[in-house]
C-alpha atoms as a PDB file:
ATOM      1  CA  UNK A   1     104.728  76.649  89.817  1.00  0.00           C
ATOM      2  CA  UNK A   2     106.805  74.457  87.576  1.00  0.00           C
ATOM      3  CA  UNK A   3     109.065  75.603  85.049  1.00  0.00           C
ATOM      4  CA  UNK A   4     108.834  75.902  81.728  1.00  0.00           C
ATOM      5  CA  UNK A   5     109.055  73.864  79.319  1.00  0.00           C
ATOM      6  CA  UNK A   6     111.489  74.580  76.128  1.00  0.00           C
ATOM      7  CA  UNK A   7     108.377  74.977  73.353  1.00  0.00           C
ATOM      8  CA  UNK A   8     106.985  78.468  76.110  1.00  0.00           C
ATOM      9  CA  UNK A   9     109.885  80.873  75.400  1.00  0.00           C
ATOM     10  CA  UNK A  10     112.122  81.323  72.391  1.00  0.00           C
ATOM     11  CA  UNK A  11     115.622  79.655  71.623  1.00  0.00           C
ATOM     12  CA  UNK A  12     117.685  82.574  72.809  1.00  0.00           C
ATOM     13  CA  UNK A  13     121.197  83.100  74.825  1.00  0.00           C
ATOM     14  CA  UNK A  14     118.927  85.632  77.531  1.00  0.00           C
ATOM     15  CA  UNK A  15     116.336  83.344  78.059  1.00  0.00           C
ATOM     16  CA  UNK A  16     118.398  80.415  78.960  1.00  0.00           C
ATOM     17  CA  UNK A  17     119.989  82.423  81.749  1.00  0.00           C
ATOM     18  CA  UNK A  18     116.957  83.974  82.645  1.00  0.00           C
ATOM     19  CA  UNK A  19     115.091  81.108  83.411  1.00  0.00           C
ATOM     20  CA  UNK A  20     118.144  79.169  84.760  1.00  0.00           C
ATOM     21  CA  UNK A  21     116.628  77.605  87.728  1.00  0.00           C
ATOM     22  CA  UNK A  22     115.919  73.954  89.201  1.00  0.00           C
ATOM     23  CA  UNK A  23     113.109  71.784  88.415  1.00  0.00           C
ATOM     24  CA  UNK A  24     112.294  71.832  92.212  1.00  0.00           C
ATOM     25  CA  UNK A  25     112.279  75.501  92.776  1.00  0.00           C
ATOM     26  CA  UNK A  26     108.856  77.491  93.532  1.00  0.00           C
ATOM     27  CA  UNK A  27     108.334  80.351  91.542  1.00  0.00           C
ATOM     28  CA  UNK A  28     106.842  81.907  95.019  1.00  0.00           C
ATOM     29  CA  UNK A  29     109.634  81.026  97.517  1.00  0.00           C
ATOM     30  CA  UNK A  30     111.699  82.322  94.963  1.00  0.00           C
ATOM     31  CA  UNK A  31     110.148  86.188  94.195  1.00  0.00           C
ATOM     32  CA  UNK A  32     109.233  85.812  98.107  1.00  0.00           C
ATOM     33  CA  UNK A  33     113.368  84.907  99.129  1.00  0.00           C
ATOM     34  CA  UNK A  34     114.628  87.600  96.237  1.00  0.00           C
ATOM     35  CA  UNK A  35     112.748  90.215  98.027  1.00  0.00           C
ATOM     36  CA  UNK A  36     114.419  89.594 101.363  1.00  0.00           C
ATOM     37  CA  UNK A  37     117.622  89.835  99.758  1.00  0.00           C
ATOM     38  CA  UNK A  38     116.675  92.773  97.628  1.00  0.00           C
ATOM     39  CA  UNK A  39     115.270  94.826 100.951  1.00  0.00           C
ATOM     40  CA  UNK A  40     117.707  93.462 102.948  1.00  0.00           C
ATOM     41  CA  UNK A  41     120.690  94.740 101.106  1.00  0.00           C
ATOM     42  CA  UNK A  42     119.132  98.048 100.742  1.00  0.00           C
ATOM     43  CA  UNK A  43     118.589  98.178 104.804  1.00  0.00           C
ATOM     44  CA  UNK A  44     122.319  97.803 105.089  1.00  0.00           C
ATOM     45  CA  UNK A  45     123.645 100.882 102.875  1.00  0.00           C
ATOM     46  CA  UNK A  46     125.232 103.491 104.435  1.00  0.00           C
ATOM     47  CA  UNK A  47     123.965 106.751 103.611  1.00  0.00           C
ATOM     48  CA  UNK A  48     124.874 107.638  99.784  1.00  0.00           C
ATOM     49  CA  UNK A  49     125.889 104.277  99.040  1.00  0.00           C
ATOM     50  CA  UNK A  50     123.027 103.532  96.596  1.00  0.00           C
ATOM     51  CA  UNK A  51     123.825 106.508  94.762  1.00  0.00           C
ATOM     52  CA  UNK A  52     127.390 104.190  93.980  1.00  0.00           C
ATOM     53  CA  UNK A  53     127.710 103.131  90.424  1.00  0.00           C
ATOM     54  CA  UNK A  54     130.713 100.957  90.188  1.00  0.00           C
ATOM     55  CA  UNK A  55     132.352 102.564  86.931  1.00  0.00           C
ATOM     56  CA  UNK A  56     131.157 105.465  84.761  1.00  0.00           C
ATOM     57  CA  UNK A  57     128.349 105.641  82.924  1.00  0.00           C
ATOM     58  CA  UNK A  58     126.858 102.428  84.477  1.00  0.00           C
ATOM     59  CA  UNK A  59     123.497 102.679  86.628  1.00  0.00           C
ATOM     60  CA  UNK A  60     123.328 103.581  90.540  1.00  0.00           C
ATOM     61  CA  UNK A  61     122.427 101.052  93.102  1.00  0.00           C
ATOM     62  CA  UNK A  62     119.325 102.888  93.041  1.00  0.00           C
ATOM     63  CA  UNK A  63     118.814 103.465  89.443  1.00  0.00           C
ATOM     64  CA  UNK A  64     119.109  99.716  89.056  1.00  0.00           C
ATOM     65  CA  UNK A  65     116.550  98.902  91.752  1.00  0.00           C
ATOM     66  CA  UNK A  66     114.798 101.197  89.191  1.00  0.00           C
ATOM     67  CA  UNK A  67     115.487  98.959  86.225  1.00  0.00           C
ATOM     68  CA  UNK A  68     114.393  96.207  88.220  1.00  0.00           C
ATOM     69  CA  UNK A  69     110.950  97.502  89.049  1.00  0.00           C
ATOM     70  CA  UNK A  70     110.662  98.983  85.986  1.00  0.00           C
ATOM     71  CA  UNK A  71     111.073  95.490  84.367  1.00  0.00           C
ATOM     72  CA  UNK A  72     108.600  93.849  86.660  1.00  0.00           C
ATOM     73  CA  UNK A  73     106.098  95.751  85.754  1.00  0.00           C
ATOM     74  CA  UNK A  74     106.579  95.403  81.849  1.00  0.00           C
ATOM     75  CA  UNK A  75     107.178  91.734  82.246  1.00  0.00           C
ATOM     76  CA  UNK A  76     103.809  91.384  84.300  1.00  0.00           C
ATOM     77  CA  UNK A  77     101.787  93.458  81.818  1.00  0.00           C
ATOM     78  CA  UNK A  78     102.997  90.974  79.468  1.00  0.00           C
ATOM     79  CA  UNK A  79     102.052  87.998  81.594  1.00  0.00           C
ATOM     80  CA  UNK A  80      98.356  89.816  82.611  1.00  0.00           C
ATOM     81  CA  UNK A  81      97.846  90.263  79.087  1.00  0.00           C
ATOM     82  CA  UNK A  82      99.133  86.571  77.644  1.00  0.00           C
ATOM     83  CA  UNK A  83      97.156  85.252  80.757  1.00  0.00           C
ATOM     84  CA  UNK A  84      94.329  86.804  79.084  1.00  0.00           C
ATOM     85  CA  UNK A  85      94.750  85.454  75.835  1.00  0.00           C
ATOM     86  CA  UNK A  86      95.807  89.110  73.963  1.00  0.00           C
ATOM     87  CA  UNK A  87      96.053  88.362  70.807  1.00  0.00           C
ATOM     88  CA  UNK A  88      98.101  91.626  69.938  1.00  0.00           C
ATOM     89  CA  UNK A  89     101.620  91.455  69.706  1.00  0.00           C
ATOM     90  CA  UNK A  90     103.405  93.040  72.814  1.00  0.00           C
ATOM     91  CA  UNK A  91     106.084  95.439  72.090  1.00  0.00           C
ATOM     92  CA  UNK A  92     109.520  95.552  73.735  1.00  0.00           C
ATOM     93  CA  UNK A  93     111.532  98.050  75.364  1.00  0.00           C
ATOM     94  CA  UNK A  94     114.617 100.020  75.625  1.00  0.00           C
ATOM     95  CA  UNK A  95     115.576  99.464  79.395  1.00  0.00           C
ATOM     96  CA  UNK A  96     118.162 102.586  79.021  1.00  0.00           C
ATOM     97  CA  UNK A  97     115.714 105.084  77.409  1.00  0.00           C
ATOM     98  CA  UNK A  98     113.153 103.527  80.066  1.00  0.00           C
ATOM     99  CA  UNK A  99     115.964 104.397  82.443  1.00  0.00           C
ATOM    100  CA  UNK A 100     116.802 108.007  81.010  1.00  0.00           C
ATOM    101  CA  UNK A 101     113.746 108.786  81.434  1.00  0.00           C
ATOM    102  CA  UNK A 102     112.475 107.465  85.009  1.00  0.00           C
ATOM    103  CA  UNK A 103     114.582 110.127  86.803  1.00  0.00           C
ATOM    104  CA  UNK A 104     115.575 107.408  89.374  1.00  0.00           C
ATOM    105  CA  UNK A 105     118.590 108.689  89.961  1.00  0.00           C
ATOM    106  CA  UNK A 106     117.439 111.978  91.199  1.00  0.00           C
ATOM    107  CA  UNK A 107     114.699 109.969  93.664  1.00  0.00           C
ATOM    108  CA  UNK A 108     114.939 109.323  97.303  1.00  0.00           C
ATOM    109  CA  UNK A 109     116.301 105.276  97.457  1.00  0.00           C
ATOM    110  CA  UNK A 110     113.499 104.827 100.241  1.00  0.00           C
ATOM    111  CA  UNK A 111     110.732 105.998  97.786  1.00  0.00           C
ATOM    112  CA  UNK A 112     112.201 103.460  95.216  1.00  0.00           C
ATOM    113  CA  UNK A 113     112.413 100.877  97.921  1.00  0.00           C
ATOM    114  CA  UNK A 114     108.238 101.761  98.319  1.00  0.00           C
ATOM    115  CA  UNK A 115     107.886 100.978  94.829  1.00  0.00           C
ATOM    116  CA  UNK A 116     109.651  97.461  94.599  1.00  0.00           C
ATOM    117  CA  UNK A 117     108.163  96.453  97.925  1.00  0.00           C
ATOM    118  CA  UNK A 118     104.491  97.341  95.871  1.00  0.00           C
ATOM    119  CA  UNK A 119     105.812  96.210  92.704  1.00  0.00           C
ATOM    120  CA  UNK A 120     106.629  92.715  93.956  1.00  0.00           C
ATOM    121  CA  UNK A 121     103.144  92.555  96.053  1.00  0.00           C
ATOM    122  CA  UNK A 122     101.137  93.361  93.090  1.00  0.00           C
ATOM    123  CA  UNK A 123     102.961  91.173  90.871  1.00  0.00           C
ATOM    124  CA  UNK A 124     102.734  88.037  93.243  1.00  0.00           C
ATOM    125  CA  UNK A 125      98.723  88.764  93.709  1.00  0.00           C
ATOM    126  CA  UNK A 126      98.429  88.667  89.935  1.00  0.00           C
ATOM    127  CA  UNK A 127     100.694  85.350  89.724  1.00  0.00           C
ATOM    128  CA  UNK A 128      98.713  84.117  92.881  1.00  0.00           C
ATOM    129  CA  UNK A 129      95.527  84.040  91.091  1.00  0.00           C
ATOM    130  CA  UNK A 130      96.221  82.084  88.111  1.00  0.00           C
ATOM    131  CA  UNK A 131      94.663  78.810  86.925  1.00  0.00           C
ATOM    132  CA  UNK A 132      96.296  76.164  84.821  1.00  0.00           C
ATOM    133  CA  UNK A 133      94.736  77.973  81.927  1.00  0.00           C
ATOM    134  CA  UNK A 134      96.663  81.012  82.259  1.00  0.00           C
ATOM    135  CA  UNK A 135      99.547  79.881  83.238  1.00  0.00           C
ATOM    136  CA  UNK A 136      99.512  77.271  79.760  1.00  0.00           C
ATOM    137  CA  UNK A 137      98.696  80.490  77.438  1.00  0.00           C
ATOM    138  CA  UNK A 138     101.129  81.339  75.008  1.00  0.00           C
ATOM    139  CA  UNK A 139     101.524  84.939  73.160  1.00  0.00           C
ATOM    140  CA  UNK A 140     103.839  87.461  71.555  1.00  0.00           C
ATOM    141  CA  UNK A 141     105.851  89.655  73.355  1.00  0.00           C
ATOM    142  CA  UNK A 142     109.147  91.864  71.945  1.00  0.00           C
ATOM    143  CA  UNK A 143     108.155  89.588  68.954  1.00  0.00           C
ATOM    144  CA  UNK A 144     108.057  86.069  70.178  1.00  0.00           C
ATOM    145  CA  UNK A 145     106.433  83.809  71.290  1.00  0.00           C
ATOM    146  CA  UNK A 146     106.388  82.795  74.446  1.00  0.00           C
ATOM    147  CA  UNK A 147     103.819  81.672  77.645  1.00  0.00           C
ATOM    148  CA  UNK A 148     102.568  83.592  81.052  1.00  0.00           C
ATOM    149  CA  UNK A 149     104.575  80.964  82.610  1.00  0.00           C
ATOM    150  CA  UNK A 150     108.168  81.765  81.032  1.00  0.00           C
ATOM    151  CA  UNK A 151     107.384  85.515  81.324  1.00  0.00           C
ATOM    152  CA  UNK A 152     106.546  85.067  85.353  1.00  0.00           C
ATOM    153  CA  UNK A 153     109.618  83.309  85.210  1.00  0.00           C
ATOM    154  CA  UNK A 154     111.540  85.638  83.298  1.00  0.00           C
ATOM    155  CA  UNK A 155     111.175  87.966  86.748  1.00  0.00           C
ATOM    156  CA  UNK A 156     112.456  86.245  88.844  1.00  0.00           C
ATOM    157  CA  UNK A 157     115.214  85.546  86.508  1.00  0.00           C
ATOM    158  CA  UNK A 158     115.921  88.865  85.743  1.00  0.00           C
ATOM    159  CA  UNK A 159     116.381  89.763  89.190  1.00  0.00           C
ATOM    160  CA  UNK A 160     118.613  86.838  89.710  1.00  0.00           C
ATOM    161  CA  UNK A 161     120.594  88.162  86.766  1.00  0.00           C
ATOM    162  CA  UNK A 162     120.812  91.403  88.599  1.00  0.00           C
ATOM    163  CA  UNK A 163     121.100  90.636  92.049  1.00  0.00           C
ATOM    164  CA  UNK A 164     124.455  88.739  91.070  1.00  0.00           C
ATOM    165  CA  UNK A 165     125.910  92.073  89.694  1.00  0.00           C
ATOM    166  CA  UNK A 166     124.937  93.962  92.731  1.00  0.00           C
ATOM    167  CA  UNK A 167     126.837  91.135  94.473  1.00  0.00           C
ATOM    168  CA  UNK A 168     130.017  91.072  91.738  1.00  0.00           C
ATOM    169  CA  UNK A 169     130.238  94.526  91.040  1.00  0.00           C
ATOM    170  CA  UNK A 170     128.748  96.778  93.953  1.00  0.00           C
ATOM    171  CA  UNK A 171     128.766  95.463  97.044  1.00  0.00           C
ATOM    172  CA  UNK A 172     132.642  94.363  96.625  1.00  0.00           C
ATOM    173  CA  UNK A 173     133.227  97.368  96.054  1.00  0.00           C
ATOM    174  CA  UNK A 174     131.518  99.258  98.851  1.00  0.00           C
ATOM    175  CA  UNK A 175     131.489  96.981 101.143  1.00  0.00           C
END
């Protein structure tokens, strides 16, 4: 799956990291190589280590996997229905009253590992099934415009984002 192109996603600062990627680069091998490093990072904490949060008042290991999953699933609702041709605007959210609320912090980190293991399945079924058609369909979502493609994108971007501050700011320190 190609990326892209500059008239599927708005001008924005975020969505010129998020979708920061080469030309050659499958969207698959990517989602497919992020969840290797996601799980395989996990696998390696010591026991209370993804309860770390590397300052105050910033997320847990765990509470971020949270975010992440929590994220995926938006951001594939948003490509389902854009891949369907919605024609109602798609709202945004607030990822820290998302993450107040989810309680991940008080969850066991291998039931959250459960979820982004299913998460990521379900989301690369959905992307799997797709036809030029709904990959080219554009839409509104948190008030732009943008297309399924950008959006299945914007995953894996977002968890490139993140997995680079699990990198910077976690695992230096716990490691």
């Amino acid at each position: 799956m190609h990326l892209p192109a500059s008239y599927e996603y708005p001008n924005a600062p975020y969505f010129a990291e998020y979708l920061n990627f080469e030309a050659e680069e499958n969207l698959f091998e990517v989602l497919k190589n992020q969840s290797a490093e996601i799980l395989h990072i996990f696998e390696k904490l010591q026991k209370g280590q993804a309860e770390y949060a590397y300052e105050a008042g910033k997320w847990s290991l765990k509470g971020l996997l949270g975010h992440i999953i929590d994220s995926e699933r938006i951001f594939s609702y948003r490509v389902l229905s854009i891949s369907r041709g919605e024609k109602t605007a798609l709202p945004g959210f607030d990822e820290n009253e998302y993450q107040a609320a989810s309680e991940y912090e008080t969850q066991d980190a291998a039931d959250i590992i459960a979820q982004y293991k299913a998460t990521r399945e379900a989301t690369t079924l959905l992307l799997r099934s797709f036809s030029t058609k709904h990959w080219n369909q554009m839409g509104q979502a948190n008030g732009k415009s943008i297309s399924a493609r950008a959006l299945a994108w914007m995953i894996a971007g977002h968890e490139k984002h993140h997995l680079r501050i699990i990198k910077e700011r976690y695992l230096s320190q716990i490691s």
